[in-house]
C-alpha atoms as a PDB file:
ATOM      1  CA  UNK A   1       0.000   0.000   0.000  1.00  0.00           C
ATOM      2  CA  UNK A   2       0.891   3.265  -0.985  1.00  0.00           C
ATOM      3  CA  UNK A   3       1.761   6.299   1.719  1.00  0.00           C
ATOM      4  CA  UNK A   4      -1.563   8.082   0.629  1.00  0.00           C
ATOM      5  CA  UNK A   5      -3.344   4.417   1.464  1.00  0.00           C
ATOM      6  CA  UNK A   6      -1.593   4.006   5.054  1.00  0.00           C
ATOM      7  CA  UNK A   7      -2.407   8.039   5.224  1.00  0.00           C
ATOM      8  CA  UNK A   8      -5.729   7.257   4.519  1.00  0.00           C
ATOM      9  CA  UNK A   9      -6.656   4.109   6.924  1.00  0.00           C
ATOM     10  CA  UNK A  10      -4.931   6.121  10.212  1.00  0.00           C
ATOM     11  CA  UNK A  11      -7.229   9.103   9.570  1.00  0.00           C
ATOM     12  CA  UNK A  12     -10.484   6.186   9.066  1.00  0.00           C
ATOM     13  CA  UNK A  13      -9.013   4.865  12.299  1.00  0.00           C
ATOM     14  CA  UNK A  14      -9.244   8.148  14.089  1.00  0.00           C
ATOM     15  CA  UNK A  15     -12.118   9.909  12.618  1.00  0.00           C
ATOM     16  CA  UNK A  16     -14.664   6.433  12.302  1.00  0.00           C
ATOM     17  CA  UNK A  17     -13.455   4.750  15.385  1.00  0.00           C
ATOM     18  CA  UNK A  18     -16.899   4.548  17.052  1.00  0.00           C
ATOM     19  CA  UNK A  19     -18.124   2.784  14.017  1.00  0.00           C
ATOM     20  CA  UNK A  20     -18.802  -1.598  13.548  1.00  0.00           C
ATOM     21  CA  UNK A  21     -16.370  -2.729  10.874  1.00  0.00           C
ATOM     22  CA  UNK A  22     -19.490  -2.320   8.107  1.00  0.00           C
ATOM     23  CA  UNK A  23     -19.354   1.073   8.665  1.00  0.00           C
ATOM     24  CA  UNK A  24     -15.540   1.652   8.622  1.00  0.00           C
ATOM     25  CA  UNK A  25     -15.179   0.002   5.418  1.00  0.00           C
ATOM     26  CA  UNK A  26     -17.813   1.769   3.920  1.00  0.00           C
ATOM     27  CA  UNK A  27     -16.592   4.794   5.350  1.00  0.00           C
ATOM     28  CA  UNK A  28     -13.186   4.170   4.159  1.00  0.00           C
ATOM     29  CA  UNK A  29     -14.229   3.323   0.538  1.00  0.00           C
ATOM     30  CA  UNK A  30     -15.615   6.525   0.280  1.00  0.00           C
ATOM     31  CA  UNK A  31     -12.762   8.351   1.843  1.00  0.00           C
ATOM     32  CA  UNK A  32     -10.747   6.697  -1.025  1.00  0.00           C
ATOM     33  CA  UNK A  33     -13.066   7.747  -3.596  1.00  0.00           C
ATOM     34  CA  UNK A  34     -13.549  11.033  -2.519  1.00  0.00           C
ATOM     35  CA  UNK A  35      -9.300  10.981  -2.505  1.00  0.00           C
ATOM     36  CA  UNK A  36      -9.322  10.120  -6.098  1.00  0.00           C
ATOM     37  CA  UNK A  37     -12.134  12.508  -7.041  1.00  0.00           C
ATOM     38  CA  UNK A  38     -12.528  15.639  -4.620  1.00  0.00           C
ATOM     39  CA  UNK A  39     -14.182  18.059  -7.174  1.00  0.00           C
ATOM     40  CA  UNK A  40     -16.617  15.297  -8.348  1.00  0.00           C
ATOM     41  CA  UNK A  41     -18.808  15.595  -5.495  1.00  0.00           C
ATOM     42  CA  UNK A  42     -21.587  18.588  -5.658  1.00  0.00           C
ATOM     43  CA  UNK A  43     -21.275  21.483  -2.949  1.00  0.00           C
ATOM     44  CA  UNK A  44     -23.325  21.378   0.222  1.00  0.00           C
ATOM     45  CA  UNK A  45     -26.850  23.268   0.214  1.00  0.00           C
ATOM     46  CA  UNK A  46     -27.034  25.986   2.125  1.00  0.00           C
ATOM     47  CA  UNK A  47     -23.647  27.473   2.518  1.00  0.00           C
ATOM     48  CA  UNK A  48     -23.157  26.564   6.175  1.00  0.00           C
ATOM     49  CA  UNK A  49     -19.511  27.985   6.399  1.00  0.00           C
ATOM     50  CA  UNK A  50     -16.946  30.250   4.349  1.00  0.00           C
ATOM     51  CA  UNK A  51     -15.290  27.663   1.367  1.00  0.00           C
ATOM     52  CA  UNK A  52     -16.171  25.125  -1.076  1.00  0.00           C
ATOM     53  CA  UNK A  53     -17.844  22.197   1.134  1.00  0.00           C
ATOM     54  CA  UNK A  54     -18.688  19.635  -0.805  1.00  0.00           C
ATOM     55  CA  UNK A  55     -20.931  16.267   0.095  1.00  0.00           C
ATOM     56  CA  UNK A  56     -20.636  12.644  -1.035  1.00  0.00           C
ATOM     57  CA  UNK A  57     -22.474   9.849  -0.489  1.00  0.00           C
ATOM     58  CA  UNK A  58     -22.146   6.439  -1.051  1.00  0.00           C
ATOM     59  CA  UNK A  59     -24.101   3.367  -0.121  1.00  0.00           C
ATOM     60  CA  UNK A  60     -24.960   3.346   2.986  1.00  0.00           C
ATOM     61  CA  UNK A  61     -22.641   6.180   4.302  1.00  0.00           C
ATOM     62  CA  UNK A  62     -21.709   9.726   3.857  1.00  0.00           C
ATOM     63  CA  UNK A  63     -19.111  12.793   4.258  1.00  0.00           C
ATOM     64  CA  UNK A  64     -19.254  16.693   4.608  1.00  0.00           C
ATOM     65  CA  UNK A  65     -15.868  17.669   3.229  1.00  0.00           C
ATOM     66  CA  UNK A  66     -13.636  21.229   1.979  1.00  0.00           C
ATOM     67  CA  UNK A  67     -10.480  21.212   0.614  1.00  0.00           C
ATOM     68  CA  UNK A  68      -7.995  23.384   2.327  1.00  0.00           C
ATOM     69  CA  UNK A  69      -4.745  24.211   0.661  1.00  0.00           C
ATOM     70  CA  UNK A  70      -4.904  20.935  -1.237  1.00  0.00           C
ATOM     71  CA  UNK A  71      -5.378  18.398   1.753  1.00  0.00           C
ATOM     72  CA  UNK A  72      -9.014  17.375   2.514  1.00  0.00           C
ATOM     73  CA  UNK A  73     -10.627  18.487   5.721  1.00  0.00           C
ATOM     74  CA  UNK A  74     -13.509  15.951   7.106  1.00  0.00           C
ATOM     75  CA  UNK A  75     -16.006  18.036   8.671  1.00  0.00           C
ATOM     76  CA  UNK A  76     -18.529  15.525   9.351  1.00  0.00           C
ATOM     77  CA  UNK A  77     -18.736  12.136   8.484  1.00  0.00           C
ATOM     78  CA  UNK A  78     -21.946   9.208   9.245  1.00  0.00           C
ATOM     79  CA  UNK A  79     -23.135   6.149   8.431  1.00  0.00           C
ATOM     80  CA  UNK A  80     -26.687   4.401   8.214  1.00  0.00           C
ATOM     81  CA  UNK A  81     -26.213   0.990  10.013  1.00  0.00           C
END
C-alpha cells in the first residue's frame, strides 16, 4: 500500500473509530473515492460555512468535506447501520 493508502486508513481509524467494521469500510471506501475525485462531489446546500464544502455519499454512508490548501478536511462524516 501506498503512503496516501496508510495516510488514509490512520485518519479512518481516528475519525470512524466509534463505528462496527461495516461502517468503517464503507466509510473508508468513500474516503478513497472522494481521494481520487474531490471536485466530483456537488457542494453542500445551504452554505453553512466560508469555502467550497462539498458532500458525497455512497451506499450506505456519507461525508461533509472542503479542501484546504490541497489536503481534505472531514467536517462531518456518518453512516446508516
Amino acid at each position: 500500500m501506498n503512503q496516501h493508502g496508510v495516510l488514509l486508513e490512520d485518519l479512518a481509524a481516528e475519525l470512524l473509530g466509534e463505528l462496527p467494521e461495516e461502517g468503517r469500510q464503507a466509510a473508508l471506501t468513500l474516503l478513497r473515492t472522494i481521494h481520487d475525485a474531490p471536485y466530483a462531489w456537488p457542494q453542500a446546500p445551504g452554505g453553512t460555512c466560508a469555502g467550497d464544502v462539498r458532500e458525497a455519499h455512497f451506499g450506505c454512508c456519507w461525508m461533509r468535506y472542503t479542501l484546504r490548501e490541497e489536503e481534505l478536511e472531514i467536517l462531518d462524516a456518518g453512516w446508516l447501520g
